[in-house]
N, C-alpha and C. Protein backbone atom coordinates (compact mmCIF):
# COMPACT_ATOMS: atom_id res chain seq x y z
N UNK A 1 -20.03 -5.66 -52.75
CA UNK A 1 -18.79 -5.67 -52.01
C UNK A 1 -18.20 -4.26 -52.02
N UNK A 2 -17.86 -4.08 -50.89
CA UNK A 2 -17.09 -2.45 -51.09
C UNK A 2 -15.78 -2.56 -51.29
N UNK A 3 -15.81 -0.68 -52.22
CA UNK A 3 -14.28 -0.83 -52.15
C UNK A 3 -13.56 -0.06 -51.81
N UNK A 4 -12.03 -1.39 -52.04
CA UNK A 4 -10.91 -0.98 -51.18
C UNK A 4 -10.39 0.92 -51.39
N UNK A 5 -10.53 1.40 -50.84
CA UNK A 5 -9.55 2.80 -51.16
C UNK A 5 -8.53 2.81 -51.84
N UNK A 6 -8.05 3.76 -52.73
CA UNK A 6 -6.44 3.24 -53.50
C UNK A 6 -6.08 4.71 -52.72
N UNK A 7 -4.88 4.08 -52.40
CA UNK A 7 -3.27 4.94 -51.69
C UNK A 7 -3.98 6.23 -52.15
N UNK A 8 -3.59 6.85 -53.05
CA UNK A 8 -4.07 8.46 -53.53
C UNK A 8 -5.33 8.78 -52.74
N UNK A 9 -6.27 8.12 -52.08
CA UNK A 9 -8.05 8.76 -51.70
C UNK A 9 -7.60 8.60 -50.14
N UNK A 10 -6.42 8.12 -49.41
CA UNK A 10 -6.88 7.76 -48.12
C UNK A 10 -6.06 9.53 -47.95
N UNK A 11 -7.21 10.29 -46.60
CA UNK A 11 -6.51 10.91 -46.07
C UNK A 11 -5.52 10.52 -45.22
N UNK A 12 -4.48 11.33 -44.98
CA UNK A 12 -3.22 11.10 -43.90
C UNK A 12 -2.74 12.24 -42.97
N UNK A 13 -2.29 12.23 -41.99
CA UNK A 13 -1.74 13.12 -41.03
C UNK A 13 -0.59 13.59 -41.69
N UNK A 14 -0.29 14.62 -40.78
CA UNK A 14 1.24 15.23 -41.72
C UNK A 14 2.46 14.42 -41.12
N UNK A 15 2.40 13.20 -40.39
CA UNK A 15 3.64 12.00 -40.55
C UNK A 15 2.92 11.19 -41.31
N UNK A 16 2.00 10.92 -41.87
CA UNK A 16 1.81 10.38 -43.39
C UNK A 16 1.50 9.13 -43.46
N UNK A 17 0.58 9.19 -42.06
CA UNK A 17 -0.20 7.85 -41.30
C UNK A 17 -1.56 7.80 -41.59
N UNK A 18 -2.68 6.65 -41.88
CA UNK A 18 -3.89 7.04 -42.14
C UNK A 18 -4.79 7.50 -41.13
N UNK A 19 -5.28 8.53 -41.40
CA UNK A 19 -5.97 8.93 -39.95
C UNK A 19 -6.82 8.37 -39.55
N UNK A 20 -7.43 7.50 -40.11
CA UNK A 20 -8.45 5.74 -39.06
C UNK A 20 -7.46 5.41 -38.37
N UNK A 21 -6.01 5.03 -38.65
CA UNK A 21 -5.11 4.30 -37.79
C UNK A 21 -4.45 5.10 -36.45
N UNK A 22 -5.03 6.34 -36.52
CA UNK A 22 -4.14 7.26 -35.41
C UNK A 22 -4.75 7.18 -34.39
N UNK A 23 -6.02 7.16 -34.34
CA UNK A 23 -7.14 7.45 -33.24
C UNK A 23 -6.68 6.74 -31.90
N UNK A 24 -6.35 7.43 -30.96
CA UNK A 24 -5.68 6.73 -29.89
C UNK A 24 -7.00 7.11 -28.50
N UNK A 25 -7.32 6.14 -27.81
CA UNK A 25 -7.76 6.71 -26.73
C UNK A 25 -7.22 6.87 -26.04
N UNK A 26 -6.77 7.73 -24.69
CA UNK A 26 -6.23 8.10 -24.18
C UNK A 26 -6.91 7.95 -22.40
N UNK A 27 -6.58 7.76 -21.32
CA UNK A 27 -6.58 6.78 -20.57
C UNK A 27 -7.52 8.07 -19.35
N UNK A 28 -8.42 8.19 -19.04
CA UNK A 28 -9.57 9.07 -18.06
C UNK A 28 -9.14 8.59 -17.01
N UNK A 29 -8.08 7.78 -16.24
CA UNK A 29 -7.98 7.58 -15.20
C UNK A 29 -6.78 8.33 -14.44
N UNK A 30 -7.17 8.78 -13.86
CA UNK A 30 -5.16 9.81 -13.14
C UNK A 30 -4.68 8.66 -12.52
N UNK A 31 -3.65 9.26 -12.56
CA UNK A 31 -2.50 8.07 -11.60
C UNK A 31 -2.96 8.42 -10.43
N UNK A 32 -3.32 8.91 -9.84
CA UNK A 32 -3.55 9.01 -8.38
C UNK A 32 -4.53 8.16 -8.21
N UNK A 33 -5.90 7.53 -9.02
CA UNK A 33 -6.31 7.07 -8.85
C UNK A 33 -6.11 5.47 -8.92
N UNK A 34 -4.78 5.15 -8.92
CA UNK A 34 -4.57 3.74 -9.47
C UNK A 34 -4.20 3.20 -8.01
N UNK A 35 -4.90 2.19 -7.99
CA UNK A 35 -3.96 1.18 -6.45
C UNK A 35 -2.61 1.14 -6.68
N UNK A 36 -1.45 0.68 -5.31
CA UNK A 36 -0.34 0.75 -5.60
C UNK A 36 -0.24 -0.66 -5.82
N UNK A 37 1.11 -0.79 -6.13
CA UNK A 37 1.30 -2.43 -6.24
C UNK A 37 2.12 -2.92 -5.58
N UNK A 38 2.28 -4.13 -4.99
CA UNK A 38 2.34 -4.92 -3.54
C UNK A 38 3.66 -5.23 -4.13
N UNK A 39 4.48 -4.90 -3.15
CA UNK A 39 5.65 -5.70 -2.81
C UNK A 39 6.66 -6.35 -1.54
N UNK A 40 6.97 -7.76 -1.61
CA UNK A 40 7.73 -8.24 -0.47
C UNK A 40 8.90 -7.98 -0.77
N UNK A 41 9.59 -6.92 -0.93
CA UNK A 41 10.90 -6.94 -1.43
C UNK A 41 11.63 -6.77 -0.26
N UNK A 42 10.73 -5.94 1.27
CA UNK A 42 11.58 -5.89 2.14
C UNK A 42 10.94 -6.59 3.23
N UNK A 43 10.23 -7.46 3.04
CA UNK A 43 9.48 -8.54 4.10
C UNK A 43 10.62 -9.16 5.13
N UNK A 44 10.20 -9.33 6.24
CA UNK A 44 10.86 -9.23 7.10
C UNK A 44 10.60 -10.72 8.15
N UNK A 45 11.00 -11.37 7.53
CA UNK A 45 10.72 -12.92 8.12
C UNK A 45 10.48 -12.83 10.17
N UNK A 46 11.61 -12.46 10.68
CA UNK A 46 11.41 -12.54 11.95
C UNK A 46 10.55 -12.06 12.73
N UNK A 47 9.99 -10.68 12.13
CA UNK A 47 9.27 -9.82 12.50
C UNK A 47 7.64 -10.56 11.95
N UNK A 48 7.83 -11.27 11.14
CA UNK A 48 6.06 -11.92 10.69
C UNK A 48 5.76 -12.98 11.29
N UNK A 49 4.41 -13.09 11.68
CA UNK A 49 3.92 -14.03 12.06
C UNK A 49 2.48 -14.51 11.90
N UNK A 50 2.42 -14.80 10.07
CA UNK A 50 1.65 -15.10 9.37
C UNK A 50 1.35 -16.63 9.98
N UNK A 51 2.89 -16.95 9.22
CA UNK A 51 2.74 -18.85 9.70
C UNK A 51 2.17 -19.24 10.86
N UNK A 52 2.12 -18.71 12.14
CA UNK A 52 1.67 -19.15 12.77
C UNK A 52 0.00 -18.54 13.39
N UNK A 53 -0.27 -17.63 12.48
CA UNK A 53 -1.65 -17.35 13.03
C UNK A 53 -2.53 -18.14 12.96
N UNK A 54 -3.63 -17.94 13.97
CA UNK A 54 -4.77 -18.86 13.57
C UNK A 54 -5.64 -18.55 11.92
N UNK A 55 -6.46 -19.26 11.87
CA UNK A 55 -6.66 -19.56 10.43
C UNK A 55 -7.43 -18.20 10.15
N UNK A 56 -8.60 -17.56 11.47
CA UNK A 56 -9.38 -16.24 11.19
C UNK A 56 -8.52 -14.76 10.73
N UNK A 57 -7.11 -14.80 11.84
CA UNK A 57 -6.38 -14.05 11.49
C UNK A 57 -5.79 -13.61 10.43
N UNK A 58 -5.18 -15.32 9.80
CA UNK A 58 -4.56 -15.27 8.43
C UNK A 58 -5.31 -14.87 7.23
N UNK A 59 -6.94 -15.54 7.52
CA UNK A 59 -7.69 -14.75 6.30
C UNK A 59 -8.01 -13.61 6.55
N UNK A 60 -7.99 -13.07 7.63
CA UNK A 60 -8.65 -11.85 7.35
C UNK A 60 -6.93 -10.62 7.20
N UNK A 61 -5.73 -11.09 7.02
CA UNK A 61 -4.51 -10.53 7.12
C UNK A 61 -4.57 -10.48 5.34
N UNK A 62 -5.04 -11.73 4.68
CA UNK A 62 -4.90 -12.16 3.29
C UNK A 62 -5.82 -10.69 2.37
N UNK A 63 -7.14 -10.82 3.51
CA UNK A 63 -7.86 -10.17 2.84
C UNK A 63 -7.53 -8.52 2.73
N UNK A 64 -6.98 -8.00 4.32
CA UNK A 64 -6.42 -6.62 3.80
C UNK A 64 -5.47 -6.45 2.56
N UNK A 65 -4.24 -7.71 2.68
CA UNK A 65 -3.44 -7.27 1.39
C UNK A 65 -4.10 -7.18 0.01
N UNK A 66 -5.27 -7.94 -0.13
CA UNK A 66 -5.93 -8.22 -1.35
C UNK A 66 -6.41 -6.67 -1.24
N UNK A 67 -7.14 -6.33 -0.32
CA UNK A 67 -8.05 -4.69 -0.59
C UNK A 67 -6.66 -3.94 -0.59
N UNK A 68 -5.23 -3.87 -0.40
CA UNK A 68 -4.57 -3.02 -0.71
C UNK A 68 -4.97 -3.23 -2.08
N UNK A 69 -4.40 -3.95 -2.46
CA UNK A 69 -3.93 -3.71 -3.95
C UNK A 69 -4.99 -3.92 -4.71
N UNK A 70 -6.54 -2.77 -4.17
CA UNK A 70 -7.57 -3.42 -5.21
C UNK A 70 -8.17 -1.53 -4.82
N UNK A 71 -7.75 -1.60 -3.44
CA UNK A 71 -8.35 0.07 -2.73
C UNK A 71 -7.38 1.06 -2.84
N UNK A 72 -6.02 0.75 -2.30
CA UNK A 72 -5.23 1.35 -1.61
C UNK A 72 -4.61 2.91 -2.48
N UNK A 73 -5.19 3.88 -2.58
CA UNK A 73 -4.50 4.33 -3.43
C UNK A 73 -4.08 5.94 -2.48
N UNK A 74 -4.52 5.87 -1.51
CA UNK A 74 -3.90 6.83 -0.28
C UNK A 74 -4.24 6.06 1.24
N UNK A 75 -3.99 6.18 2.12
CA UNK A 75 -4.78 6.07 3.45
C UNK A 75 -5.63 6.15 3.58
N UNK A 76 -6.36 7.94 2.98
CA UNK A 76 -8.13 7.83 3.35
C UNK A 76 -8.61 6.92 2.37
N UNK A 77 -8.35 6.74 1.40
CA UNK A 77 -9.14 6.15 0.42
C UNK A 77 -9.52 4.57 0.81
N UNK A 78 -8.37 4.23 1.52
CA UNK A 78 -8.05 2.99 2.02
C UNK A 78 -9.29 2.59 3.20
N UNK A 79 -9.03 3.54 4.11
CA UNK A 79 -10.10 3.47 5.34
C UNK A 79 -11.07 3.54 4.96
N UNK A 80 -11.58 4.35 3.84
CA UNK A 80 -12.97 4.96 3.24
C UNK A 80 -13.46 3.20 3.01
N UNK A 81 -13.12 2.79 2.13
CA UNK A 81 -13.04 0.98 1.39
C UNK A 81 -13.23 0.56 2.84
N UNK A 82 -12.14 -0.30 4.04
CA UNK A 82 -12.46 -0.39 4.77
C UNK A 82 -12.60 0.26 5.64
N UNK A 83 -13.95 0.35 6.40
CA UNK A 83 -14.20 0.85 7.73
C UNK A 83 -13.59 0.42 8.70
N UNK A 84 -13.30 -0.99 8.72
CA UNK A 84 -13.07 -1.51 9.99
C UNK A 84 -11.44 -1.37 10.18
N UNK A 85 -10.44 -0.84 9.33
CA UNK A 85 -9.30 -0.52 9.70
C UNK A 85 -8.87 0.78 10.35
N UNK A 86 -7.85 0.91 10.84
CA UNK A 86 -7.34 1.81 11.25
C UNK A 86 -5.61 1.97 10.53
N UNK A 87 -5.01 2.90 9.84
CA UNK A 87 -3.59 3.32 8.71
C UNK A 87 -3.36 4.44 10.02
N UNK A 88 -2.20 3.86 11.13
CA UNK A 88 -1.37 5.27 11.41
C UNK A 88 -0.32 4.98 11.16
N UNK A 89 1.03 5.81 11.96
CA UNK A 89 2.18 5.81 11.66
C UNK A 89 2.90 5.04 13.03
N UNK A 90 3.84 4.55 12.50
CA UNK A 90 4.33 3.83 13.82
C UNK A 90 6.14 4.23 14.13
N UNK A 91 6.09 4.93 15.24
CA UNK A 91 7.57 5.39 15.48
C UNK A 91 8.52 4.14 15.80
N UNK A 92 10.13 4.45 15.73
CA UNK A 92 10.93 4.06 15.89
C UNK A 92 11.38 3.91 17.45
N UNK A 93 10.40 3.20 18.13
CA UNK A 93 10.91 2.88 19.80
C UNK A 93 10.34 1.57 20.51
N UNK A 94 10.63 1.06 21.16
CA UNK A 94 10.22 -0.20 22.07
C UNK A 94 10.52 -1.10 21.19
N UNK A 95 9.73 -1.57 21.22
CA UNK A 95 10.11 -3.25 20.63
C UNK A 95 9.82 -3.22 19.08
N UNK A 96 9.00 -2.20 18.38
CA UNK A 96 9.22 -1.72 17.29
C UNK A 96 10.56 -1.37 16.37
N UNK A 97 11.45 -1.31 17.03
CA UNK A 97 12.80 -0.68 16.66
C UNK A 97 12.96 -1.89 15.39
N UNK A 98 12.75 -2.93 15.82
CA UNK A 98 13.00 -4.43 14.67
C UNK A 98 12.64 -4.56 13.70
N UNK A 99 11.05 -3.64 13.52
CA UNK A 99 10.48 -3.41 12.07
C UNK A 99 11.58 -2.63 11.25
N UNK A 100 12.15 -1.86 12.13
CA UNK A 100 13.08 -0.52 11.23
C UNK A 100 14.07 -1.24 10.62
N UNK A 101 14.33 -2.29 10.95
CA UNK A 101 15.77 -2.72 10.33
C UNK A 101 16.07 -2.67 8.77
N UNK A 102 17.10 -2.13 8.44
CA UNK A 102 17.10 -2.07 6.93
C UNK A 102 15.84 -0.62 6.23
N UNK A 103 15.37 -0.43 7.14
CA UNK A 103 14.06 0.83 6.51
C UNK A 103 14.13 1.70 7.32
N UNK A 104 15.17 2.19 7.75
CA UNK A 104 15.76 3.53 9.04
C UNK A 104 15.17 4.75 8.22
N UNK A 105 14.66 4.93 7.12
CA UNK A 105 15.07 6.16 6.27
C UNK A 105 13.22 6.13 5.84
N UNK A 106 12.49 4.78 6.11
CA UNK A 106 11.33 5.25 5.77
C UNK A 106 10.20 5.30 6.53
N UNK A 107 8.85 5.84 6.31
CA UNK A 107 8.18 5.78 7.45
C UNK A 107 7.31 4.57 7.28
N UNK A 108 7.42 4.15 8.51
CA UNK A 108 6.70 2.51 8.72
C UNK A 108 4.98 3.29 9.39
N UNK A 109 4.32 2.81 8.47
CA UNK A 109 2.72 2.37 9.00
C UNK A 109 2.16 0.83 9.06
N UNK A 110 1.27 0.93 10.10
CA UNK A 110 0.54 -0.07 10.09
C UNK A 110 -1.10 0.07 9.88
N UNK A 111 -1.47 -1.22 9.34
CA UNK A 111 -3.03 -1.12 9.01
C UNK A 111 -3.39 -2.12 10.25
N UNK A 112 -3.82 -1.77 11.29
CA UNK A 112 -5.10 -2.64 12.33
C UNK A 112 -6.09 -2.56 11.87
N UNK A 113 -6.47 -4.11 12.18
CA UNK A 113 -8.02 -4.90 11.90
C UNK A 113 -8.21 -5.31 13.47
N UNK A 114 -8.79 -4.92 13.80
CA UNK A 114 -9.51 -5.74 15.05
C UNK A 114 -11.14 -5.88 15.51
N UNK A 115 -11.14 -7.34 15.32
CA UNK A 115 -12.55 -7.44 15.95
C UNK A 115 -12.74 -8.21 16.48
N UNK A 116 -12.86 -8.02 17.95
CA UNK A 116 -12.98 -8.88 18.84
C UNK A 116 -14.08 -9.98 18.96
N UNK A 117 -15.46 -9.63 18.70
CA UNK A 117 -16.30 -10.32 18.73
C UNK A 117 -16.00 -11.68 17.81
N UNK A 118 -15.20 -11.87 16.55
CA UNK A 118 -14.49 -12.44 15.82
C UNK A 118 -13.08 -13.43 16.04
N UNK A 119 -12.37 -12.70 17.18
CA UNK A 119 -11.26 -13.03 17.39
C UNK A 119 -10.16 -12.87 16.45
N UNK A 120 -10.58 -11.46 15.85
CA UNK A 120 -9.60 -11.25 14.89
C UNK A 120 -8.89 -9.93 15.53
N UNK A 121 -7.39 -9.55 15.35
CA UNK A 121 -6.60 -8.45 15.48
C UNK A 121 -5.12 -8.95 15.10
N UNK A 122 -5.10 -8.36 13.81
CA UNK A 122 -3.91 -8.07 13.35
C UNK A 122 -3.41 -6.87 12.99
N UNK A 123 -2.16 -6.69 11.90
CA UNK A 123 -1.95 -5.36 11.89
C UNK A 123 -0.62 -5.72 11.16
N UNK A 124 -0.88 -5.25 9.38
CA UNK A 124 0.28 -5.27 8.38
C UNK A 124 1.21 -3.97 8.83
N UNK A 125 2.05 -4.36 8.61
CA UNK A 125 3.36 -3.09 8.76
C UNK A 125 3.95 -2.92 7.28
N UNK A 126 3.92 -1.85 6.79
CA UNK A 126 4.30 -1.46 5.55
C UNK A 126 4.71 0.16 5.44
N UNK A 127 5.57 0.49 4.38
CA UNK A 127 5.83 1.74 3.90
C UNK A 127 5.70 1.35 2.42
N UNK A 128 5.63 3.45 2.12
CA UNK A 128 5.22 3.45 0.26
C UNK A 128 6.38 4.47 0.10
N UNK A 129 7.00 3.92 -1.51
CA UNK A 129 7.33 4.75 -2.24
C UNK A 129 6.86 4.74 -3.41
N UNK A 130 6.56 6.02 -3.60
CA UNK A 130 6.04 6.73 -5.19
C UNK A 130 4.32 5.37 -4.99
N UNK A 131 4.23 4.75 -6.18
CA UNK A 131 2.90 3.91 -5.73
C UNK A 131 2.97 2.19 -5.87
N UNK A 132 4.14 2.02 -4.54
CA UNK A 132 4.85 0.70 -4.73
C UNK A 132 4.45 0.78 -2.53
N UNK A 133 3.48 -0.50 -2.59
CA UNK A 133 3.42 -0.81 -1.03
C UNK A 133 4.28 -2.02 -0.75
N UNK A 134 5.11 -1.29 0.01
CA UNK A 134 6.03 -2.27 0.73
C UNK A 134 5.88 -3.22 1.92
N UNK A 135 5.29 -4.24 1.94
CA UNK A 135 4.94 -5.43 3.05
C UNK A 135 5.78 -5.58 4.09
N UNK A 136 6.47 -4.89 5.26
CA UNK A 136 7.07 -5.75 6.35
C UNK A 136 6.96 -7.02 7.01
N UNK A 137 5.65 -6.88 7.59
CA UNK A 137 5.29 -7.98 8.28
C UNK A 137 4.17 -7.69 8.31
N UNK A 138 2.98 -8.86 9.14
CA UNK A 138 1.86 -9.20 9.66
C UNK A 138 1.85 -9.89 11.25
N UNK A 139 1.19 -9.28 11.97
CA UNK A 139 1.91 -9.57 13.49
C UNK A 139 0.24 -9.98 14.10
N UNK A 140 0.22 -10.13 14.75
CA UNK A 140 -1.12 -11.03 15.57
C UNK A 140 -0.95 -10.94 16.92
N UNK A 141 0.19 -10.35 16.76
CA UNK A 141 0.72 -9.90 18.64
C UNK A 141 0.99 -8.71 18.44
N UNK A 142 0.97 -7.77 19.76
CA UNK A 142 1.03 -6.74 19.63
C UNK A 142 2.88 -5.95 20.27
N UNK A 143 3.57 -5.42 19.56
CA UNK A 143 4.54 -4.85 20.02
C UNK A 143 4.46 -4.29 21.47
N UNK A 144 5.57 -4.15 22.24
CA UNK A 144 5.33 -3.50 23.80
C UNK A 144 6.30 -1.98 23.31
N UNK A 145 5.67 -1.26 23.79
CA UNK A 145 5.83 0.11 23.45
C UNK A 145 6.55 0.45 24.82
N UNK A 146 6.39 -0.09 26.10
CA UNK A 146 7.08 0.58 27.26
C UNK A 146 8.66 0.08 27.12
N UNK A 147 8.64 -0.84 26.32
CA UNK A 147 10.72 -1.42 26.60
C UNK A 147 11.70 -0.52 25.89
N UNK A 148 10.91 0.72 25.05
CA UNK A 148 11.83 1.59 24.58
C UNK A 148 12.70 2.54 25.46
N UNK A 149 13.98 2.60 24.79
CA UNK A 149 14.81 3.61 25.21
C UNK A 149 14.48 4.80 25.21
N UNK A 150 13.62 5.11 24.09
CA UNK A 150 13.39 6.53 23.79
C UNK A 150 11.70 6.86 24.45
N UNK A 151 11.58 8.00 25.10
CA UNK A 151 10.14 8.31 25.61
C UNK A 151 9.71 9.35 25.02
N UNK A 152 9.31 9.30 23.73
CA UNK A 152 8.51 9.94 22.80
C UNK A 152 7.25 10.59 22.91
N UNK A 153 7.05 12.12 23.31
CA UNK A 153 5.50 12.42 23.47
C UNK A 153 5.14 12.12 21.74
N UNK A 154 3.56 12.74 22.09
CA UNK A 154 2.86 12.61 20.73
C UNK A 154 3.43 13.60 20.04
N UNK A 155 3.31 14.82 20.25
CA UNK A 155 4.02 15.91 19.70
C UNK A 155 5.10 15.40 18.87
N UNK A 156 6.21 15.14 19.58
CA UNK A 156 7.41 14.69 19.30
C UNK A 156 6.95 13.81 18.06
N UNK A 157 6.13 12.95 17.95
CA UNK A 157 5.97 11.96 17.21
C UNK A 157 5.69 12.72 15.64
N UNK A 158 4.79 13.66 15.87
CA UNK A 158 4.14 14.49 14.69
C UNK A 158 5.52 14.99 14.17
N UNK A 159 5.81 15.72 14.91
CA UNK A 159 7.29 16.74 14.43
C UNK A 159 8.14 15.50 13.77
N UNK A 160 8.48 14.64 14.03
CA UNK A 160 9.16 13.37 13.36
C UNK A 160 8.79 13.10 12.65
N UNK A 161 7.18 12.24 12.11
CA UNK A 161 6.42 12.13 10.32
C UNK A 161 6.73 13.29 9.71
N UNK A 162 6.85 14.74 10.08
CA UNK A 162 6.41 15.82 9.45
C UNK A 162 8.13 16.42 8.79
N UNK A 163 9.03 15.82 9.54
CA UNK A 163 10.34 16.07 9.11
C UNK A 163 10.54 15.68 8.29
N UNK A 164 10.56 14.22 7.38
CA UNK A 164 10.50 13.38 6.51
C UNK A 164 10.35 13.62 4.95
N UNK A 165 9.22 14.76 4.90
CA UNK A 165 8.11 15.25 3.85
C UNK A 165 9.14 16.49 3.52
């Protein structure tokens, strides 16, 4: 049987801890590399239309949120994971204006899935702060971009994400 060490033989650190007990590993992963984590905090009932999608839509709407929060840890990284999406930015005009409500101050993206051969096309609407993804909605219809007040070139559009930053 071996024996126990007495108090006087164990070495200690100079806070006077045993140094078997200090050994800490320390974590090889950066935060940048961590998925963000999903939140409905500003989900937007009127604007979603989960409930009523067909059943291909809804799973395959289920399944982007699941690869957020398993991929998501920038845009490219996101697209890289899936191919079949598309992460841009979506301005404040046409019939879009409704996503903004309550989120005037942040920038709204959407993730499109579409595959036709499937009969799938949806498209989550979300913004991030710090590494917290914020859920708007899930739409299965597509916004009309001509009923806006405002006639936004692309330019214009860039200069607007780029103000933000």
């Amino acid at each position: 049987m071996p024996e126990i060490p007495r108090p006087s033989e164990v070495t200690t650190n100079e806070l006077g801890a045993p140094i078997t007990s200090v050994q800490v590993k320390s974590s090889s992963v950066e935060p940048e590399a961590v998925p963000y984590s999903i939140s409905f905090a500003r989900y937007n009932k009127g604007e979603c239309q989960i409930d009523g999608m067909s059943k291909d839509n809804a799973q395959a709407t289920l399944k982007v949120l699941r690869d957020v929060g398993v991929y998501f840890t920038n845009d490219d990284s996101f697209q890289k994971s899936r191919a079949d999406t598309e992460v841009k930015f979506v301005i404040d005009d046409g019939e879009y204006t409704d996503l903004f409500k309550g989120c005037r101050e942040e920038e709204i993206r959407e993730i499109k899935l579409a595959k036709p051969d499937k009969s799938i096309d949806v498209r989550v609407f979300f913004f991030t702060i710090e590494r917290m993804f914020y859920v708007i909605a899930a739409r299965a219809t597509h916004y009309d971009t001509t009923k806006g007040s405002k006639k936004v070139s692309f330019r214009d559009r860039r200069q607007h994400r780029s103000r933000r930053y």
